[in-house]
C-alpha atoms as a PDB file:
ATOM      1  CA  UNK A   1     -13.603 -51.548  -8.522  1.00  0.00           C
ATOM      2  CA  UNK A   2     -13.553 -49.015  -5.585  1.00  0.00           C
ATOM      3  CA  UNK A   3     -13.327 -49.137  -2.332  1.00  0.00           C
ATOM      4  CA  UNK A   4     -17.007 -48.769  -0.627  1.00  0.00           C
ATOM      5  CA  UNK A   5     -15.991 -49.266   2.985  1.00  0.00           C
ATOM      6  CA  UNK A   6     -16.090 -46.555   5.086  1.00  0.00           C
ATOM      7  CA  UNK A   7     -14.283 -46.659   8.645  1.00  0.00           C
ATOM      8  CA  UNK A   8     -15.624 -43.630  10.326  1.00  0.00           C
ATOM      9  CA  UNK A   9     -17.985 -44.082  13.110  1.00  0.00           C
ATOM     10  CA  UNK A  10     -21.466 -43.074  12.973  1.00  0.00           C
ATOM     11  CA  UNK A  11     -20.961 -39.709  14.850  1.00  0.00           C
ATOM     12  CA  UNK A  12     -17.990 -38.936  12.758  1.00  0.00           C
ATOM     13  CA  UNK A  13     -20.035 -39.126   9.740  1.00  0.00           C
ATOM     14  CA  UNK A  14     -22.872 -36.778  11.619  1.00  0.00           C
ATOM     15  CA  UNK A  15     -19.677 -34.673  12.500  1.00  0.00           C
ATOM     16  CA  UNK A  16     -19.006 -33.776   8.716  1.00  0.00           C
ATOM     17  CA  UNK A  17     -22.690 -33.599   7.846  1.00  0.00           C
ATOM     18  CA  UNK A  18     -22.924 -30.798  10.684  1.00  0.00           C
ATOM     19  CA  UNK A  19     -19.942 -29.024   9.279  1.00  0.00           C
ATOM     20  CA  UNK A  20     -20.634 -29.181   5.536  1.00  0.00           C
ATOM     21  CA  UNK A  21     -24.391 -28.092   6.097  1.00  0.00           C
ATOM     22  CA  UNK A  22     -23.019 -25.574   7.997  1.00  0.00           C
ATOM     23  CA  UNK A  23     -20.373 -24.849   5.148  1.00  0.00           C
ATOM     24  CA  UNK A  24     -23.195 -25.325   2.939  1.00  0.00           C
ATOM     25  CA  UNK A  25     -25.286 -22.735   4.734  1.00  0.00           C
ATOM     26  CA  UNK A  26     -22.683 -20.100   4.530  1.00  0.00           C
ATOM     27  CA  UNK A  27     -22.523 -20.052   1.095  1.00  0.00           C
ATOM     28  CA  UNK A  28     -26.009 -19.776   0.628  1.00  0.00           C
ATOM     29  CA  UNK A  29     -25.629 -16.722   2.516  1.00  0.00           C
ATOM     30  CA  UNK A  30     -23.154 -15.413   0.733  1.00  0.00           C
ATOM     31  CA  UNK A  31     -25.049 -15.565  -2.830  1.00  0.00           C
ATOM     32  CA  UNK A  32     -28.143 -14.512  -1.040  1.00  0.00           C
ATOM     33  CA  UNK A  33     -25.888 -11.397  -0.085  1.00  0.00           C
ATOM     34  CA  UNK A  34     -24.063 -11.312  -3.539  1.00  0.00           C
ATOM     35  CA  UNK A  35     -27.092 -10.968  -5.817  1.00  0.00           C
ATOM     36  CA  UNK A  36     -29.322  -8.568  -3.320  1.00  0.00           C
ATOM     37  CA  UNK A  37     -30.339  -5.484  -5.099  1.00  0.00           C
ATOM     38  CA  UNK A  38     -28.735  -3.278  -2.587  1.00  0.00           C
ATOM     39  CA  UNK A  39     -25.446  -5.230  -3.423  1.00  0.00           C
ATOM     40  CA  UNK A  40     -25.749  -5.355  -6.980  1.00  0.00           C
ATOM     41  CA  UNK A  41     -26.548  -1.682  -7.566  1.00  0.00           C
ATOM     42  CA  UNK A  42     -23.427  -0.549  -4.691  1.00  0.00           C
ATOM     43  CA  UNK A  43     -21.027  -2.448  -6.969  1.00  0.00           C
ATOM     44  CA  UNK A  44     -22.267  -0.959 -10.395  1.00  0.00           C
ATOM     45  CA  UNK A  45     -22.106   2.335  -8.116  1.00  0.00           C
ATOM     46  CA  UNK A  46     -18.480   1.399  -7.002  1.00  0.00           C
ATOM     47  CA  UNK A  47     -17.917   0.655 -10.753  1.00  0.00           C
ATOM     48  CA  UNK A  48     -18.516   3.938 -11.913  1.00  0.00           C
ATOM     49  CA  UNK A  49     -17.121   5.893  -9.688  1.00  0.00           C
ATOM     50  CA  UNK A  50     -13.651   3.745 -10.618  1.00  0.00           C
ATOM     51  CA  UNK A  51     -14.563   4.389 -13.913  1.00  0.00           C
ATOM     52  CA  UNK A  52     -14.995   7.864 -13.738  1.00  0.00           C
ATOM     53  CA  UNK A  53     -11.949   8.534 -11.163  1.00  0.00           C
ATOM     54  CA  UNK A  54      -9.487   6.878 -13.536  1.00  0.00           C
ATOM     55  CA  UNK A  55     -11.296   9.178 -16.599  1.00  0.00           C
ATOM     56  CA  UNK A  56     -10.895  12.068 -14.634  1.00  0.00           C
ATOM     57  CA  UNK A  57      -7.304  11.231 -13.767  1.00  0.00           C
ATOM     58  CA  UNK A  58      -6.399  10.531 -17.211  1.00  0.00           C
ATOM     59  CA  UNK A  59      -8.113  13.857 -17.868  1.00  0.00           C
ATOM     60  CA  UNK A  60      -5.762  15.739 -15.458  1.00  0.00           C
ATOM     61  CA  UNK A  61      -2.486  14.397 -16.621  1.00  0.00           C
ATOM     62  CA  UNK A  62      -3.298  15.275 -20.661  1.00  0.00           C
ATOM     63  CA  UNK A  63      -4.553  19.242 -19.195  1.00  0.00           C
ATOM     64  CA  UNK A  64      -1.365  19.139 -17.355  1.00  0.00           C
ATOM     65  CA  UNK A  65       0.796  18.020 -20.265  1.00  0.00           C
ATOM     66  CA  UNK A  66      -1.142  20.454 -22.304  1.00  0.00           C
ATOM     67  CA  UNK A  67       0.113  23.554 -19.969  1.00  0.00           C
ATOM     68  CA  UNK A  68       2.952  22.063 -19.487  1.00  0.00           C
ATOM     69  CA  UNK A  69       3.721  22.401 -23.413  1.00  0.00           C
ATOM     70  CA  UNK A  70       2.248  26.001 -23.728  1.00  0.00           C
ATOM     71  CA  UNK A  71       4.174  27.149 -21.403  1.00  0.00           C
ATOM     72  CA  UNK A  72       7.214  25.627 -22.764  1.00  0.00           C
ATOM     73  CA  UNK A  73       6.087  27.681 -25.913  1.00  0.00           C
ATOM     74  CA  UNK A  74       6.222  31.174 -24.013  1.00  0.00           C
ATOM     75  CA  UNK A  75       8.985  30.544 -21.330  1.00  0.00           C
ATOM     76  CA  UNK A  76      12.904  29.795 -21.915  1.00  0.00           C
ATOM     77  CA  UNK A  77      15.129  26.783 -20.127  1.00  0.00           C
ATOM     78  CA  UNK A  78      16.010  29.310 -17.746  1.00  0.00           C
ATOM     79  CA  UNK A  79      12.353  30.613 -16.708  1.00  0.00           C
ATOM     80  CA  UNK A  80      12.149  33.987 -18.351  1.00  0.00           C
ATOM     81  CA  UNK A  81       9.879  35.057 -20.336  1.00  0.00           C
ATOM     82  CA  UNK A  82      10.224  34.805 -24.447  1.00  0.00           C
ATOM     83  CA  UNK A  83       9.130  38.377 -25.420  1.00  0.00           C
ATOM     84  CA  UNK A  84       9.212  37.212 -29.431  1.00  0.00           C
ATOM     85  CA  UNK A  85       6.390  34.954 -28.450  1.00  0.00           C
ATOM     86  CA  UNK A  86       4.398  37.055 -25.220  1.00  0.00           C
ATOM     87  CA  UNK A  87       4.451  40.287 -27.054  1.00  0.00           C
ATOM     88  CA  UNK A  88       2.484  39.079 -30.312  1.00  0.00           C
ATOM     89  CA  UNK A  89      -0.156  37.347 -28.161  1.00  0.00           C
ATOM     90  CA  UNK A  90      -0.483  40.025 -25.837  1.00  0.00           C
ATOM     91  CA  UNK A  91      -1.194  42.113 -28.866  1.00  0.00           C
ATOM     92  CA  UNK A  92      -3.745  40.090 -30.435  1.00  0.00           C
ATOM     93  CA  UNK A  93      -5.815  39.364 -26.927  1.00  0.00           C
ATOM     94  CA  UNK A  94      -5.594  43.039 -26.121  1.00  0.00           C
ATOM     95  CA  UNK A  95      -7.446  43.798 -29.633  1.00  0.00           C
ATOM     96  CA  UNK A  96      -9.573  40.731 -28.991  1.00  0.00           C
ATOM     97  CA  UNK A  97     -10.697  42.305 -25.748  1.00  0.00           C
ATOM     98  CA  UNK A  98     -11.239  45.566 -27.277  1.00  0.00           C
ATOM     99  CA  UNK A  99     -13.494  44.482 -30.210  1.00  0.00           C
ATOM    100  CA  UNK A 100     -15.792  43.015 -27.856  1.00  0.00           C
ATOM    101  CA  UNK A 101     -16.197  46.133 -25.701  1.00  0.00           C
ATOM    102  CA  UNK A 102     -16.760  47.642 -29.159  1.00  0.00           C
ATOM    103  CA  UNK A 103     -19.257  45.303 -30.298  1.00  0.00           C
ATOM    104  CA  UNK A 104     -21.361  45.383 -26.762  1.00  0.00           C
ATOM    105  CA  UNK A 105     -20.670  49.308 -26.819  1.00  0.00           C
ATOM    106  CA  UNK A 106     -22.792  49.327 -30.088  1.00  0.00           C
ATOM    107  CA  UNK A 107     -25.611  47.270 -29.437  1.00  0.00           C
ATOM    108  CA  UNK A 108     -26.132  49.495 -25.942  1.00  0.00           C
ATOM    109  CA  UNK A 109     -26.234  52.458 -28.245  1.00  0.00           C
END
């Protein structure tokens, strides 16, 4: 069977009914302040913008991989320039380029 006696005084036991309605009373304020709609909508804001700075950063590492592989395509260990591989493209853009003045010199005409 328990114990039932208590040996606080009466204005100990108001004491810790002031402080846990007063505990009590910040936690309602809390909530109040965690479901607000101003609160709710920053942290789906704040949520996004996480989302989309760790997208982004994700995004900026594979681009920089990418270049970092094409250029590994057209430059040696030592930093010059393959010419087997620059010439050929060099080639083909410069005929790419000149087709298309072609074609929009044509359809002027």
């Amino acid at each position: 069977m328990a114990d039932t006696s208590d040996t606080r005084t009466p204005a100990q036991i108001e004491a810790d009914i002031k402080r846990r309605r007063e505990v009590l009373a910040e936690t309602l304020d809390e909530i109040g302040v965690r479901v607000h709609p101003r609160t709710i909508v920053g942290d789906a804001k704040a949520k996004v913008v996480a989302n989309v700075d760790h997208t982004l950063g994700r995004a900026y590492v594979q681009v920089n991989r990418v270049v970092s592989d094409v250029k590994a395509q057209f430059v040696d260990e030592t930093g010059s320039p393959r010419l087997e591989r620059v010439v050929p493209v060099a080639v083909v853009a410069v005929g790419l380029v000149g087709l298309l003045v072609l074609g929009t010199r044509r359809r002027k005409g």
